[in-house]
N, C-alpha and C. Protein backbone atom coordinates (compact mmCIF):
# COMPACT_ATOMS: atom_id res chain seq x y z
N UNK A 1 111.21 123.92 96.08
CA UNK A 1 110.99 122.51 96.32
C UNK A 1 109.86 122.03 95.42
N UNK A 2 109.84 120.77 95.17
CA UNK A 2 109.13 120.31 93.83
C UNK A 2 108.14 119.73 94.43
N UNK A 3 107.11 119.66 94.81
CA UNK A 3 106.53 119.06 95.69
C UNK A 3 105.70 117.41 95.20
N UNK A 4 105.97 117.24 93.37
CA UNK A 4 105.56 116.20 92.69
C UNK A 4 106.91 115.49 92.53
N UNK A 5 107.75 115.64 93.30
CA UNK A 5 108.65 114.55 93.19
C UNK A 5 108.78 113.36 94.12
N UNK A 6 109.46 112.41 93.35
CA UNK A 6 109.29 111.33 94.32
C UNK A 6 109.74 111.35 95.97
N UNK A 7 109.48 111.07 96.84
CA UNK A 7 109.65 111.00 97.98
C UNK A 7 111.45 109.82 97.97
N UNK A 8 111.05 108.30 98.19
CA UNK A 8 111.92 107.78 97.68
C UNK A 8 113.29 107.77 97.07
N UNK A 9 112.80 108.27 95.60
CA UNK A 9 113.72 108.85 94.52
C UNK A 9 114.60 109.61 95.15
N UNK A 10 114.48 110.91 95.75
CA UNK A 10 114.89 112.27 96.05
C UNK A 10 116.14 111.45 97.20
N UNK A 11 115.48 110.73 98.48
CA UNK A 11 116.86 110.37 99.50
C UNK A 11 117.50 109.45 98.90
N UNK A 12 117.00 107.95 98.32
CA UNK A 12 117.47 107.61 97.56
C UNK A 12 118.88 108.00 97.06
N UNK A 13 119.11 109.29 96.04
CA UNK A 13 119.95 109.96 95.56
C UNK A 13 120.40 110.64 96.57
N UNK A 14 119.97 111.19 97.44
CA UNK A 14 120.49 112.16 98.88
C UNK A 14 121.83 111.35 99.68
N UNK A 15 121.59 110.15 99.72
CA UNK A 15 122.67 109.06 100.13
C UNK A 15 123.39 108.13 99.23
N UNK A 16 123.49 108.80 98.29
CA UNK A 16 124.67 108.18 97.35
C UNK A 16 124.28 107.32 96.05
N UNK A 17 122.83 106.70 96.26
CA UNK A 17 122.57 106.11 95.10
C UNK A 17 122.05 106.70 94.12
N UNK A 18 122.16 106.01 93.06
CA UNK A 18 121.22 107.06 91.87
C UNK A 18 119.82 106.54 91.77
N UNK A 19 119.26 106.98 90.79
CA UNK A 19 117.65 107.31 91.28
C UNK A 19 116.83 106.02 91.07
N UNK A 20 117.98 105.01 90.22
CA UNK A 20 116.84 103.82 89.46
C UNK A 20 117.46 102.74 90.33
N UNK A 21 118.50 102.85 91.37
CA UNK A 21 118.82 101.53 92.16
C UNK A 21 118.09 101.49 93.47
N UNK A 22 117.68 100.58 93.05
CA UNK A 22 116.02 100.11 93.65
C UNK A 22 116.83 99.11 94.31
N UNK A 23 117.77 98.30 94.43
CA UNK A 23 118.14 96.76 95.72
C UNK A 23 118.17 97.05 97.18
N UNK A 24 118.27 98.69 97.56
CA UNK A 24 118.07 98.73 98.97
C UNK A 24 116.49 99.53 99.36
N UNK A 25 115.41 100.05 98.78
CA UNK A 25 114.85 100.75 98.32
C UNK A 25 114.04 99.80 100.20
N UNK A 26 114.00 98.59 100.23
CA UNK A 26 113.36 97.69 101.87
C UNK A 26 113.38 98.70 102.74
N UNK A 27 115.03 99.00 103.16
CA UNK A 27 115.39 99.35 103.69
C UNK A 27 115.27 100.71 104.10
N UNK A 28 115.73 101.59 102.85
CA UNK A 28 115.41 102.68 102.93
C UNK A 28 113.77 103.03 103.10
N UNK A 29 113.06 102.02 102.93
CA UNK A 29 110.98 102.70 102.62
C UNK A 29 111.22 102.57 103.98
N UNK A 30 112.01 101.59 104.89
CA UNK A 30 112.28 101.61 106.15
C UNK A 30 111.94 103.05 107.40
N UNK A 31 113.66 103.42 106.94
CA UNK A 31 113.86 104.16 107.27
C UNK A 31 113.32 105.83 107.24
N UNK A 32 113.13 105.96 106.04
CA UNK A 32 111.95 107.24 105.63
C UNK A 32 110.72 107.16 106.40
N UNK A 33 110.14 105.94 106.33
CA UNK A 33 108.51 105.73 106.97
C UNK A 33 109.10 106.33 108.73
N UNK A 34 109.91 106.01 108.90
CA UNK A 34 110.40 106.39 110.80
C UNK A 34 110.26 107.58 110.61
N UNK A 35 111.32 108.55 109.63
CA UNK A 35 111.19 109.50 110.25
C UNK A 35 109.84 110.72 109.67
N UNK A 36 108.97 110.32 109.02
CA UNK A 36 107.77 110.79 108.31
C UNK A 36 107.01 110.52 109.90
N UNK A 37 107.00 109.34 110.51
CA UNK A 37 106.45 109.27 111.73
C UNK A 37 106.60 110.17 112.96
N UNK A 38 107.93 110.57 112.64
CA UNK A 38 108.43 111.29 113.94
C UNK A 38 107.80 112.35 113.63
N UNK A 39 107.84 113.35 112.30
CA UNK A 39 107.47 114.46 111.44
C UNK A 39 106.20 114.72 111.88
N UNK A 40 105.33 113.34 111.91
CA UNK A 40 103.84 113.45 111.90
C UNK A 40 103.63 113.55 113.51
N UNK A 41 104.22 112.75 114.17
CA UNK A 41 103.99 113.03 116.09
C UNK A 41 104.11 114.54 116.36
N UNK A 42 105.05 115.24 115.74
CA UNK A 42 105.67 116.24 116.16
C UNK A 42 104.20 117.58 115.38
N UNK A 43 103.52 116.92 114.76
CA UNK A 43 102.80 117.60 114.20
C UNK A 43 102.99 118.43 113.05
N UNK A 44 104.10 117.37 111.85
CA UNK A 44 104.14 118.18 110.53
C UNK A 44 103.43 116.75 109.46
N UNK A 45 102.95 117.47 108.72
CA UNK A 45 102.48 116.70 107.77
C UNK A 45 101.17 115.85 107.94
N UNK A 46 101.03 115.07 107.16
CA UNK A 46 99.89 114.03 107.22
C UNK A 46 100.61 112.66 107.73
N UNK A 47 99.63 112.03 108.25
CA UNK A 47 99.98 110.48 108.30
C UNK A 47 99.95 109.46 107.94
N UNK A 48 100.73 109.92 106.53
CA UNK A 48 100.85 108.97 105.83
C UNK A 48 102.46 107.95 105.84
N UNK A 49 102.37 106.95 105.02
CA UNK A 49 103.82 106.00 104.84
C UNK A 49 104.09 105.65 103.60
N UNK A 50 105.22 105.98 102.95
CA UNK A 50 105.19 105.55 101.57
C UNK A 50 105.24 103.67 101.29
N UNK A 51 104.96 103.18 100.54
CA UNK A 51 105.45 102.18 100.10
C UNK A 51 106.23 101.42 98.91
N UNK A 52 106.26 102.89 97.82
CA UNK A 52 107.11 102.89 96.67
C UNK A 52 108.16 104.10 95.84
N UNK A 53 107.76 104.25 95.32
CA UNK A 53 108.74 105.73 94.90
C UNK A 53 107.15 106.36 94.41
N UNK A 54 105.79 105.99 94.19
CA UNK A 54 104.84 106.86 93.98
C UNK A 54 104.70 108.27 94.65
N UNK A 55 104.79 107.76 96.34
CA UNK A 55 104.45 108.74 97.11
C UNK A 55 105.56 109.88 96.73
N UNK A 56 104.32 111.20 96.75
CA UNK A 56 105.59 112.63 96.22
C UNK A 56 105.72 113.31 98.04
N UNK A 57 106.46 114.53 97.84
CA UNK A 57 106.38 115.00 98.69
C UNK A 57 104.94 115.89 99.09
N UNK A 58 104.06 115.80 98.05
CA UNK A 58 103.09 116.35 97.85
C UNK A 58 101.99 115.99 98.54
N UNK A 59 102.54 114.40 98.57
CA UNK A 59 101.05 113.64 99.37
C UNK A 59 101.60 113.71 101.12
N UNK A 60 102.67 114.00 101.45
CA UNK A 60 102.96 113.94 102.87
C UNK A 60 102.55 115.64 103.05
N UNK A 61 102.54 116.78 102.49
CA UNK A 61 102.48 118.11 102.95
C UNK A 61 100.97 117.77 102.89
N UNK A 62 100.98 118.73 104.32
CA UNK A 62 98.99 118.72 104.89
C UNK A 62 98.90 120.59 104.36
N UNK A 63 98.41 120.49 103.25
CA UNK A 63 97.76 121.96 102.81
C UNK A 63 97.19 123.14 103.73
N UNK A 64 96.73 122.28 104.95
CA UNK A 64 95.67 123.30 106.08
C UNK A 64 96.80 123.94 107.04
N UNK A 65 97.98 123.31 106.85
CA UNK A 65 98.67 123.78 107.74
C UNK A 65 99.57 125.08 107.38
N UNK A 66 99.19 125.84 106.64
CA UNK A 66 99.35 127.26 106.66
C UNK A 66 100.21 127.57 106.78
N UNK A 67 100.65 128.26 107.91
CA UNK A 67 101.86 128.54 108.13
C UNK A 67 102.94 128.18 108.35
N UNK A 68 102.66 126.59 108.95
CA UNK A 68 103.96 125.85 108.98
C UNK A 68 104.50 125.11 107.73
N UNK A 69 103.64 125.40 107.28
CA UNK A 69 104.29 124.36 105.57
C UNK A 69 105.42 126.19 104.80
N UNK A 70 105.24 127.16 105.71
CA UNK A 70 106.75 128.11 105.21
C UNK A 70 107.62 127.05 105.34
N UNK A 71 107.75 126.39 106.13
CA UNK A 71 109.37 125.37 106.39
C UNK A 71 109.51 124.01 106.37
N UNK A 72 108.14 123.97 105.11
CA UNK A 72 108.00 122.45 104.25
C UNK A 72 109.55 122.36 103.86
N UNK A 73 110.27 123.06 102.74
CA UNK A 73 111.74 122.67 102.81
C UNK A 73 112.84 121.77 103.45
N UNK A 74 112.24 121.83 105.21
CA UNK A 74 113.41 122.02 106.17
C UNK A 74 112.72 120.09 106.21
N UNK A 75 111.98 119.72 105.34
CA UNK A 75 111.25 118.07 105.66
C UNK A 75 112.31 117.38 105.05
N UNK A 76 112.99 117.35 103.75
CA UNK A 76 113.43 116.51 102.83
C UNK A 76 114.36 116.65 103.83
N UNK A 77 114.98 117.63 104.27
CA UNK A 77 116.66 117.94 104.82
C UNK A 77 116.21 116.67 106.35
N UNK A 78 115.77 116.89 107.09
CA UNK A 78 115.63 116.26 108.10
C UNK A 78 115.66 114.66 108.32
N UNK A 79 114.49 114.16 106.67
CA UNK A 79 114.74 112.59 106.21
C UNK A 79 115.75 112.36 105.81
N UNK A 80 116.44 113.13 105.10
CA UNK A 80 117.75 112.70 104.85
C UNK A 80 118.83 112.37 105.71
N UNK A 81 118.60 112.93 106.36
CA UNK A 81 120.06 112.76 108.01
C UNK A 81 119.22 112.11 108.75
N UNK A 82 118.30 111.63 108.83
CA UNK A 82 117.77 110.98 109.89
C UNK A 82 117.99 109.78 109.23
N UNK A 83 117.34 108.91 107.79
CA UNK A 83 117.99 108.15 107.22
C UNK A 83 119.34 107.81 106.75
N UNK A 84 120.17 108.80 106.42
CA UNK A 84 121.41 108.39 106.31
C UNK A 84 122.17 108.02 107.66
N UNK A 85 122.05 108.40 108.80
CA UNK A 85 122.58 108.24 109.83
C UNK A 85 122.45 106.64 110.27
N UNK A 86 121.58 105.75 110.15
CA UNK A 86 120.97 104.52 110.14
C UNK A 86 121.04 104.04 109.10
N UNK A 87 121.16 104.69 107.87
CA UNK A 87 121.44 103.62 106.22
C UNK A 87 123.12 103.61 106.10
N UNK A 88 123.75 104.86 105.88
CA UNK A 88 124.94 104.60 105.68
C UNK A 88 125.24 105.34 106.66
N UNK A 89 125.68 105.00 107.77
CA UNK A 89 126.25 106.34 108.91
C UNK A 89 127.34 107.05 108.26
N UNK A 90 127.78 108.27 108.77
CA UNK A 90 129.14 108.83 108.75
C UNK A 90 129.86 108.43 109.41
N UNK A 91 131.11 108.59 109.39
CA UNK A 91 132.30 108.30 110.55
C UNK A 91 131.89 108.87 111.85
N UNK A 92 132.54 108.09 112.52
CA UNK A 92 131.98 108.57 114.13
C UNK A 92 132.26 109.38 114.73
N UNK A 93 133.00 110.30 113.65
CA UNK A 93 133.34 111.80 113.99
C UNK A 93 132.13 112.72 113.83
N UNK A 94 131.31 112.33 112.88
CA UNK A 94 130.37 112.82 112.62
C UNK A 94 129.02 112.99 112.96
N UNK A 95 129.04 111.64 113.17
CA UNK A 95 127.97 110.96 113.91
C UNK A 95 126.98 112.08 114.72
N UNK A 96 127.57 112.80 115.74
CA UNK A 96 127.04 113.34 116.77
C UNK A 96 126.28 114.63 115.92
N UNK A 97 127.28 115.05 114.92
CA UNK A 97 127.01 116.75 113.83
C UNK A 97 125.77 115.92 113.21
N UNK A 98 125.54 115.08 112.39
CA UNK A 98 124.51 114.71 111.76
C UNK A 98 123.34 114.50 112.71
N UNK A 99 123.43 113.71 113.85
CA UNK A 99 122.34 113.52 115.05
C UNK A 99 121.52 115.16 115.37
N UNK A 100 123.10 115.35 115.81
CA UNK A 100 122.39 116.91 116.30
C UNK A 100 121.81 117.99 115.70
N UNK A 101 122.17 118.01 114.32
CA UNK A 101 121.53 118.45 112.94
C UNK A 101 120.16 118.12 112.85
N UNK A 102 119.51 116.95 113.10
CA UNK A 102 118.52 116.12 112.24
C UNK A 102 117.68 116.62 113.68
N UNK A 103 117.89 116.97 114.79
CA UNK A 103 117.29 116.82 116.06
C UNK A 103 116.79 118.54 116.36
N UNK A 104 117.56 118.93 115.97
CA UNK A 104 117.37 120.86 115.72
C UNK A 104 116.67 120.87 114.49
N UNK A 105 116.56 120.25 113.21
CA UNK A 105 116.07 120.65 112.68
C UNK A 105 114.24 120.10 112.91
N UNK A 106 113.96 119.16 113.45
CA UNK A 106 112.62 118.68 113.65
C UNK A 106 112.25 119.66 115.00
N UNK A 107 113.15 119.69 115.79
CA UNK A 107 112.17 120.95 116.90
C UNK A 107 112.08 122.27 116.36
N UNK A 108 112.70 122.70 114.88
CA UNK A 108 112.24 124.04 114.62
C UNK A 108 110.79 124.05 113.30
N UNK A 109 111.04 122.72 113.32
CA UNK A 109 110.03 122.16 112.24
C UNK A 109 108.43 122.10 113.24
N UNK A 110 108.71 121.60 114.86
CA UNK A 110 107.75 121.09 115.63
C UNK A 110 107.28 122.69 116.44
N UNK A 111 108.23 123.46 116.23
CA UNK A 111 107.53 125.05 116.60
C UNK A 111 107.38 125.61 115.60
N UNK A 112 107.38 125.68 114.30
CA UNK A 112 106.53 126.11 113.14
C UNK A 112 105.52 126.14 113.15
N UNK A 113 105.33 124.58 113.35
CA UNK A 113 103.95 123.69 113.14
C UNK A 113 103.00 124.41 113.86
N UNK A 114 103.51 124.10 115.36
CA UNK A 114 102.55 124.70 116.31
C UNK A 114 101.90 125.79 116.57
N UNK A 115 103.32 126.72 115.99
CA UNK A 115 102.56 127.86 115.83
C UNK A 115 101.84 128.71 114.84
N UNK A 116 101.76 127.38 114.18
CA UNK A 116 100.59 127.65 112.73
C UNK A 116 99.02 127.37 113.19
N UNK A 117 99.21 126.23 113.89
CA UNK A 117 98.24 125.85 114.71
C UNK A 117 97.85 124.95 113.17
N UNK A 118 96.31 124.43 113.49
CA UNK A 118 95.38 123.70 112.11
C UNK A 118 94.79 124.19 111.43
């Protein structure tokens, strides 16, 4: 994982657009900032919010957190289905696989954390 890449950029492209179409970018800083929030309640990362494509993934990983940043990885995967599910949903067949995906992957993210401790 690249950790100087754009935050933005990266889901951005994760949900279908390419990297320089910026017309829903509202929406999406939207949706990312939610689930960076949830990330941060749950006790991953810093608390921060992007507001452009500056922020990398670099500035949301909290360095002190040791051991739980082993499953820094499992962050991009989680914004992505948590935003796509609310930006472009899947069919409503899906719906529930993507929910339940995005929901397992933040409680194994939220017992990492914890048990990295600070």
């Amino acid at each position: 994982m690249d950790l100087t890449k754009s935050i933005l950029e990266e889901i951005r492209e994760s949900v279908g657009l390419t990297e320089t179409s910026t017309e829903f970018d509202t929406e999406l800083i939207q949706h990312i900032n939610a689930a960076l929030a949830k990330l941060n309640q749950n006790g991953v990362g810093k608390g921060i919010f992007i507001k452009d494509a500056t922020t990398t993934w670099g500035d949301f990983q909290d360095s002190s957190q040791t051991v739980g940043n082993q499953f820094f990885h499992l962050v991009p995967l989680f914004i992505t289905l948590s935003t796509k599910i609310i930006f472009d949903p899947p069919p409503p067949s899906s719906v529930q696989f993507y929910a339940s995906n995005a929901q397992e992957i933040l409680w194994r993210l939220k017992i990492a954390y914890e048990i990295g401790g600070e």
